[in-house]
C-alpha atoms as a PDB file:
ATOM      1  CA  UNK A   1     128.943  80.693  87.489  1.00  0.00           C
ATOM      2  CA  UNK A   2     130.227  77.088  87.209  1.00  0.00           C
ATOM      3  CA  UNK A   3     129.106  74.227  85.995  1.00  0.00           C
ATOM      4  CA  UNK A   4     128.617  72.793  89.246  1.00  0.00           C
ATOM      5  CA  UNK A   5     127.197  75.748  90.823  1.00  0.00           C
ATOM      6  CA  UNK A   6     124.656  75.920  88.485  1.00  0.00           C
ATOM      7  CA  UNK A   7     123.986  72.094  88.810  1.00  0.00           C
ATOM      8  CA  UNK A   8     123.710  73.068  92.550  1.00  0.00           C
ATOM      9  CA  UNK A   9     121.333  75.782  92.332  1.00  0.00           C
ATOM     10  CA  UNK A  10     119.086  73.744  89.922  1.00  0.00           C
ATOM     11  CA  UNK A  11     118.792  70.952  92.607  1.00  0.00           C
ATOM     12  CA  UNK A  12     117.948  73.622  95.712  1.00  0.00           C
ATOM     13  CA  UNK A  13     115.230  74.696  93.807  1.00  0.00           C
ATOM     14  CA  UNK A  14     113.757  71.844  92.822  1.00  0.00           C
ATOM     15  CA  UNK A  15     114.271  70.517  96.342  1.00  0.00           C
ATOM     16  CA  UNK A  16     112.394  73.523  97.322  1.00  0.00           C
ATOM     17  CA  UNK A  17     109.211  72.317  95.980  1.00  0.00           C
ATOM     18  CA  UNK A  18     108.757  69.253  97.801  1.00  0.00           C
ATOM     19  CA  UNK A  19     108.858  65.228  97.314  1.00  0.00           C
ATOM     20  CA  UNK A  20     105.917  64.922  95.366  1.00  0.00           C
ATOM     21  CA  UNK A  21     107.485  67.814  92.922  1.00  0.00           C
ATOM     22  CA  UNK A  22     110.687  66.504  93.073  1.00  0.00           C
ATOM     23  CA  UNK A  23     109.792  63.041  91.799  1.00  0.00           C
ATOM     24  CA  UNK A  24     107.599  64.699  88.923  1.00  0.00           C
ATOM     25  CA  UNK A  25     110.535  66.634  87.544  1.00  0.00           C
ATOM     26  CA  UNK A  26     113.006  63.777  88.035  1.00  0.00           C
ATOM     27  CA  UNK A  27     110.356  62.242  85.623  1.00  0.00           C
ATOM     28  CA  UNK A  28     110.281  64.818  83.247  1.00  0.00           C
ATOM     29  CA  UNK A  29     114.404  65.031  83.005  1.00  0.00           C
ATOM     30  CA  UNK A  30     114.764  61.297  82.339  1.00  0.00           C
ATOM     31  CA  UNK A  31     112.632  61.583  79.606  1.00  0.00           C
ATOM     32  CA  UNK A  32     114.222  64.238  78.214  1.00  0.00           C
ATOM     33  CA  UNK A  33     111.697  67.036  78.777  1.00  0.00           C
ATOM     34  CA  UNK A  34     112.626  70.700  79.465  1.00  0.00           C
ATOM     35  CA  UNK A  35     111.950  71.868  83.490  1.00  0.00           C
ATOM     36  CA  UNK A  36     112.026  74.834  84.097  1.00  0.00           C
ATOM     37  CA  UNK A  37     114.792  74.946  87.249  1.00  0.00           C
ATOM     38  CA  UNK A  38     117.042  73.343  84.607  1.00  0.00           C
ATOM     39  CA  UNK A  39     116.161  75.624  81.894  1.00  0.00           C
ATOM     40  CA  UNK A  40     119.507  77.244  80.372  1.00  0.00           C
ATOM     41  CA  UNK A  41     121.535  74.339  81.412  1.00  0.00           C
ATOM     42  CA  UNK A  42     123.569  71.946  79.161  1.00  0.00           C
ATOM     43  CA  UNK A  43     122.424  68.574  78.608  1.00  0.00           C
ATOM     44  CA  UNK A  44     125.424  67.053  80.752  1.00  0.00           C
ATOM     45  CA  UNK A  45     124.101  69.779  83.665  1.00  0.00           C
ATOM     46  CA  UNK A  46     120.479  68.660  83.829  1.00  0.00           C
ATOM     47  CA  UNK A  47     121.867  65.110  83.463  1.00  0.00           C
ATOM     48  CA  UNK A  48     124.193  65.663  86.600  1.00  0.00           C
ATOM     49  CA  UNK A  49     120.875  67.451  88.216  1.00  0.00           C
ATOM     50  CA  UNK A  50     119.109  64.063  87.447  1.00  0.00           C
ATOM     51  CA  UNK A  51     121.467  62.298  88.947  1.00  0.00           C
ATOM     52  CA  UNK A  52     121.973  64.237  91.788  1.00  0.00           C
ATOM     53  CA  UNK A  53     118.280  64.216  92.514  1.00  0.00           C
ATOM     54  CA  UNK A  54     118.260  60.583  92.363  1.00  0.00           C
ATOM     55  CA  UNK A  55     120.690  60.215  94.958  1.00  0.00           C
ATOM     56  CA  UNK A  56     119.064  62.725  97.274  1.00  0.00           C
ATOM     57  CA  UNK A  57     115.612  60.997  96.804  1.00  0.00           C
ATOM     58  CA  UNK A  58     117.029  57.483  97.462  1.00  0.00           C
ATOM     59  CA  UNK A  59     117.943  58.469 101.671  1.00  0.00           C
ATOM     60  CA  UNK A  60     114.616  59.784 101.862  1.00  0.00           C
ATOM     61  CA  UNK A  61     113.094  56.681 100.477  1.00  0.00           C
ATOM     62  CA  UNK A  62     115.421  54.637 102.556  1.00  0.00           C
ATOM     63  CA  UNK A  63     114.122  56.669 105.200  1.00  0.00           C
ATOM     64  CA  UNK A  64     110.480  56.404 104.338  1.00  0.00           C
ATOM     65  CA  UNK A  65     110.666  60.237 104.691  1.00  0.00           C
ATOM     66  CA  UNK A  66     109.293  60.676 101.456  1.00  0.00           C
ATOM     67  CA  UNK A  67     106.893  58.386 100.690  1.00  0.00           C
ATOM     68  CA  UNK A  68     105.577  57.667  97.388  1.00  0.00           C
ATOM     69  CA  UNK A  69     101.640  58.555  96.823  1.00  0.00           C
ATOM     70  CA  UNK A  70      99.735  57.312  93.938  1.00  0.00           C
ATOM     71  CA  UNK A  71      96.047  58.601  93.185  1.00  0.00           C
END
């Protein structure tokens, strides 16, 4: 499997999981923690997965699709 493929199949799954999930584990991979949809992948891939899930996140949020909840 490629590089990008297995970026690709990191994101899916943790698009899977929904908004809320999706913004903790964008959390967790700018801090530098270990997820485990990313686990087994270089640091350049969960970087690109970061990155990618960024990107995603920001046209729901321009959407207001995706709303952020605190509490």
């Amino acid at each position: 499997m490629s590089e990008s493929e297995r970026v690709s199949e990191a994101v899916e799954q943790i698009c899977a999981t929904g908004c809320s999930q999706v913004r903790v584990v964008m959390a967790a991979l700018a801090a530098g923690e270990e997820v485990a949809e990313a686990a087994g992948l270089s640091g350049a891939e969960r970087h690109a997965v970061l990155v990618e899930l960024q990107n995603i996140m920001a046209v729901y949020d321009a959407a207001g699709s995706c709303p952020v909840r605190f509490g």
